[in-house]
C-alpha atoms as a PDB file:
ATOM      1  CA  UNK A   1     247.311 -45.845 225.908  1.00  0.00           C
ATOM      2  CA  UNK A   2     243.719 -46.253 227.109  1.00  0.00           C
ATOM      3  CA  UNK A   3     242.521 -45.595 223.699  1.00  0.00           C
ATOM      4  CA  UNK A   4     244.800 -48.114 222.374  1.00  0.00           C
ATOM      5  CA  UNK A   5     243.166 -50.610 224.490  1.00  0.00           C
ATOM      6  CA  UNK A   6     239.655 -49.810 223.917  1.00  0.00           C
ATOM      7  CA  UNK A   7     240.633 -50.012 220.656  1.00  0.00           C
ATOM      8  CA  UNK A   8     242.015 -53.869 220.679  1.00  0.00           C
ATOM      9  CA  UNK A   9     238.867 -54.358 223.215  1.00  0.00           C
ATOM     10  CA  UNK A  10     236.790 -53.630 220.260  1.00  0.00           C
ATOM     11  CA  UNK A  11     238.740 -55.527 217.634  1.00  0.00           C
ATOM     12  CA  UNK A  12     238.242 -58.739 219.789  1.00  0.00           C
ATOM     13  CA  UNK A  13     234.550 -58.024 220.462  1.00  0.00           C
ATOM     14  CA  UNK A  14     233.330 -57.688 216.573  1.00  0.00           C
ATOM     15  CA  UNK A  15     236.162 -61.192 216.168  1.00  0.00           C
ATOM     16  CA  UNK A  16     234.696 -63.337 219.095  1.00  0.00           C
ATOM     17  CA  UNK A  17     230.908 -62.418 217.707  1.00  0.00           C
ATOM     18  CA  UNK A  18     231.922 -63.425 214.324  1.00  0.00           C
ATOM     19  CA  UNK A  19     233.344 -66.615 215.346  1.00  0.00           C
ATOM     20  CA  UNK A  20     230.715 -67.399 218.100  1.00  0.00           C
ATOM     21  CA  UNK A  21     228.255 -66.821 214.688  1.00  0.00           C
ATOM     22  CA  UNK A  22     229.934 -68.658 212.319  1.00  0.00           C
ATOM     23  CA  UNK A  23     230.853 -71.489 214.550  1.00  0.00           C
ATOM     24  CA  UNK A  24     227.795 -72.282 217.019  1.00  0.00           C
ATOM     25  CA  UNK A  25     225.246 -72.209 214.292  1.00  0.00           C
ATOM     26  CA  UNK A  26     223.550 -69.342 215.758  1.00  0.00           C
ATOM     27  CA  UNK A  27     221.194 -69.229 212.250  1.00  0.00           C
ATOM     28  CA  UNK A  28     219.147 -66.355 213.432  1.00  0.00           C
ATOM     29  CA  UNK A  29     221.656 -63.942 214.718  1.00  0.00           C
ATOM     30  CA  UNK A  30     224.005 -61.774 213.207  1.00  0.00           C
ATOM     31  CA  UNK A  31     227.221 -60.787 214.777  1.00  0.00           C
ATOM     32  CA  UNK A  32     226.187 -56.908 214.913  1.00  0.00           C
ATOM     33  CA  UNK A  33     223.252 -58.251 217.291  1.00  0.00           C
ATOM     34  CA  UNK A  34     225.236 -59.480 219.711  1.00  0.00           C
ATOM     35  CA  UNK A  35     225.231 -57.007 222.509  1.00  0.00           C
ATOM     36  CA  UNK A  36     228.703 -56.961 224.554  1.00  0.00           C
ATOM     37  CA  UNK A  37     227.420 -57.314 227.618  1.00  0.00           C
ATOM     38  CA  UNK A  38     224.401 -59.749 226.751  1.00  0.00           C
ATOM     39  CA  UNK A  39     224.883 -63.084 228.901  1.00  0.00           C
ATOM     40  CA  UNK A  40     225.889 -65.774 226.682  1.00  0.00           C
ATOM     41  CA  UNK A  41     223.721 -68.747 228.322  1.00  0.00           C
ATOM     42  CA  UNK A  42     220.473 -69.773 229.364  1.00  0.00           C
ATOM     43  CA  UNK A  43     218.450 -67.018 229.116  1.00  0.00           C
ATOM     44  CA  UNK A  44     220.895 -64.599 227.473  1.00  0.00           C
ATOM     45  CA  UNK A  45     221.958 -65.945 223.950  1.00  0.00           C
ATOM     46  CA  UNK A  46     220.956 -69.305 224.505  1.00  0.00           C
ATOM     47  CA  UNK A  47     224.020 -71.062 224.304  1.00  0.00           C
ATOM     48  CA  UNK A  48     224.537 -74.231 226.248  1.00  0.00           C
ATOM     49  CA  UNK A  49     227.719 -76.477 227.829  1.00  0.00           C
ATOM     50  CA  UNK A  50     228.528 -78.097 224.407  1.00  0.00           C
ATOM     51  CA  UNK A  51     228.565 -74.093 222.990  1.00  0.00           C
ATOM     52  CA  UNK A  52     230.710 -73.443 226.112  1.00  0.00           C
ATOM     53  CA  UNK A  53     233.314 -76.864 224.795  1.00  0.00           C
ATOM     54  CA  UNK A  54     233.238 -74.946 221.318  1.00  0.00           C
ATOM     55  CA  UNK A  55     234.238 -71.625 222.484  1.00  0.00           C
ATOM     56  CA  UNK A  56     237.206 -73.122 224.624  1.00  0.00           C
ATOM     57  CA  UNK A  57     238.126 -74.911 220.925  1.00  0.00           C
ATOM     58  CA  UNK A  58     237.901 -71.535 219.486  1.00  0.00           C
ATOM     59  CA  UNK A  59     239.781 -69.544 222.172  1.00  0.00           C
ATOM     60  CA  UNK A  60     242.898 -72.507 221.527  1.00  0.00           C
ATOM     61  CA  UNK A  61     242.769 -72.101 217.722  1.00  0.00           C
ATOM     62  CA  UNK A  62     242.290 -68.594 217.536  1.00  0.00           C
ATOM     63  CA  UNK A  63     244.083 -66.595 220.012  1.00  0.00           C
ATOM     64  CA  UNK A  64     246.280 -69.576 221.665  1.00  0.00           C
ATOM     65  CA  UNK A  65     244.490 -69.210 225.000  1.00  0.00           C
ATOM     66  CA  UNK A  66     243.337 -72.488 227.120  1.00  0.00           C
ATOM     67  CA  UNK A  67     240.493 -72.479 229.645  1.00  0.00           C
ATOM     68  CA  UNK A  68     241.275 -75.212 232.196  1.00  0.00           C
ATOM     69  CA  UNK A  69     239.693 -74.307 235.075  1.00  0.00           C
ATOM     70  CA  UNK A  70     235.572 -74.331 234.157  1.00  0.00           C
ATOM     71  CA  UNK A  71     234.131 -72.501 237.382  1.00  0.00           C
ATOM     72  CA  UNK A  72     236.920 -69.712 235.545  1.00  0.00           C
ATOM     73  CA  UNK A  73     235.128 -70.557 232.550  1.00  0.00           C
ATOM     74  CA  UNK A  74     231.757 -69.556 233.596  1.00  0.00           C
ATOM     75  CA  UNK A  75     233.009 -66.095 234.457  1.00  0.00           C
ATOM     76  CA  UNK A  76     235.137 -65.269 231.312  1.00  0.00           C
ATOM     77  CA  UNK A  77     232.063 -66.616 229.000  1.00  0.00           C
ATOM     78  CA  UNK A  78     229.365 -64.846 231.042  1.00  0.00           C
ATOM     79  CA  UNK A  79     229.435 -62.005 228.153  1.00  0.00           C
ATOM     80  CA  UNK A  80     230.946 -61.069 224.845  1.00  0.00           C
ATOM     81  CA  UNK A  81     232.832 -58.072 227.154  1.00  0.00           C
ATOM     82  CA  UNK A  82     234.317 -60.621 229.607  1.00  0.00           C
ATOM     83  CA  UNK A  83     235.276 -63.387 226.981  1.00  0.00           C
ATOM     84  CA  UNK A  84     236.950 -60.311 225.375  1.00  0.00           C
ATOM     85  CA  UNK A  85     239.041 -59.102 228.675  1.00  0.00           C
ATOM     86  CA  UNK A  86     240.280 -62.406 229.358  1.00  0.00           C
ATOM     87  CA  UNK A  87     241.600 -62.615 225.558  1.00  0.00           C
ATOM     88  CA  UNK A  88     242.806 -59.291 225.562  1.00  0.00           C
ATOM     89  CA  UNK A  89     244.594 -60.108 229.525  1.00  0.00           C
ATOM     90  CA  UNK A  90     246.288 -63.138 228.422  1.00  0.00           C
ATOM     91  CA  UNK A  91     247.279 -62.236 224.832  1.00  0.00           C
ATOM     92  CA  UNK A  92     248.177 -58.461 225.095  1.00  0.00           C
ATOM     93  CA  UNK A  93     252.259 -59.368 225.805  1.00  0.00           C
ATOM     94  CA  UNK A  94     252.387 -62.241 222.696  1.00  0.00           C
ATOM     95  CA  UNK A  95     251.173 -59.799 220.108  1.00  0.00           C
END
């Protein structure tokens, strides 16, 4: 069962760092360079609050999820890891 999960944990991971790539122009990153615990913004990855309105967009139209509440926000998008908990939390019943 734990290996199950880890599994799925993964899956997400490599899928939120190829969207986060594809979608936030990130031109000189690749998604295999995106460490899962590396913090997102500032002076992690760089991203910034409009990033942060894309990613909610992406979390809606990808995996059905909404992020309301943005002091919530800032702790599921700290890191790759955490943006893939919170997917894997709220989504592990609907698949």
């Amino acid at each position: 069962m734990e290996d199950q999960k880890e599994k799925r944990l993964a899956d997400i991971r490599e899928k939120l760092k190829g969207l986060l790539v594809e979608n936030l122009s990130l031109e000189d990153v690749t998604p295999d360079e995106i460490k899962d615990d590396e913090i997102l913004f500032g002076d992690g990855l760089g991203l910034d609050s409009l990033d942060a309105v894309e990613i909610v967009v992406l979390l809606q139209r990808n995996f059905g999820l909404e992020v309301k509440d943005m002091e919530k926000g800032r702790e599921i998008f700290y890191s790759i890891d955490t943006l893939a908990r919170y997917v894997y939390e709220n989504t592990k019943n609907k698949s």
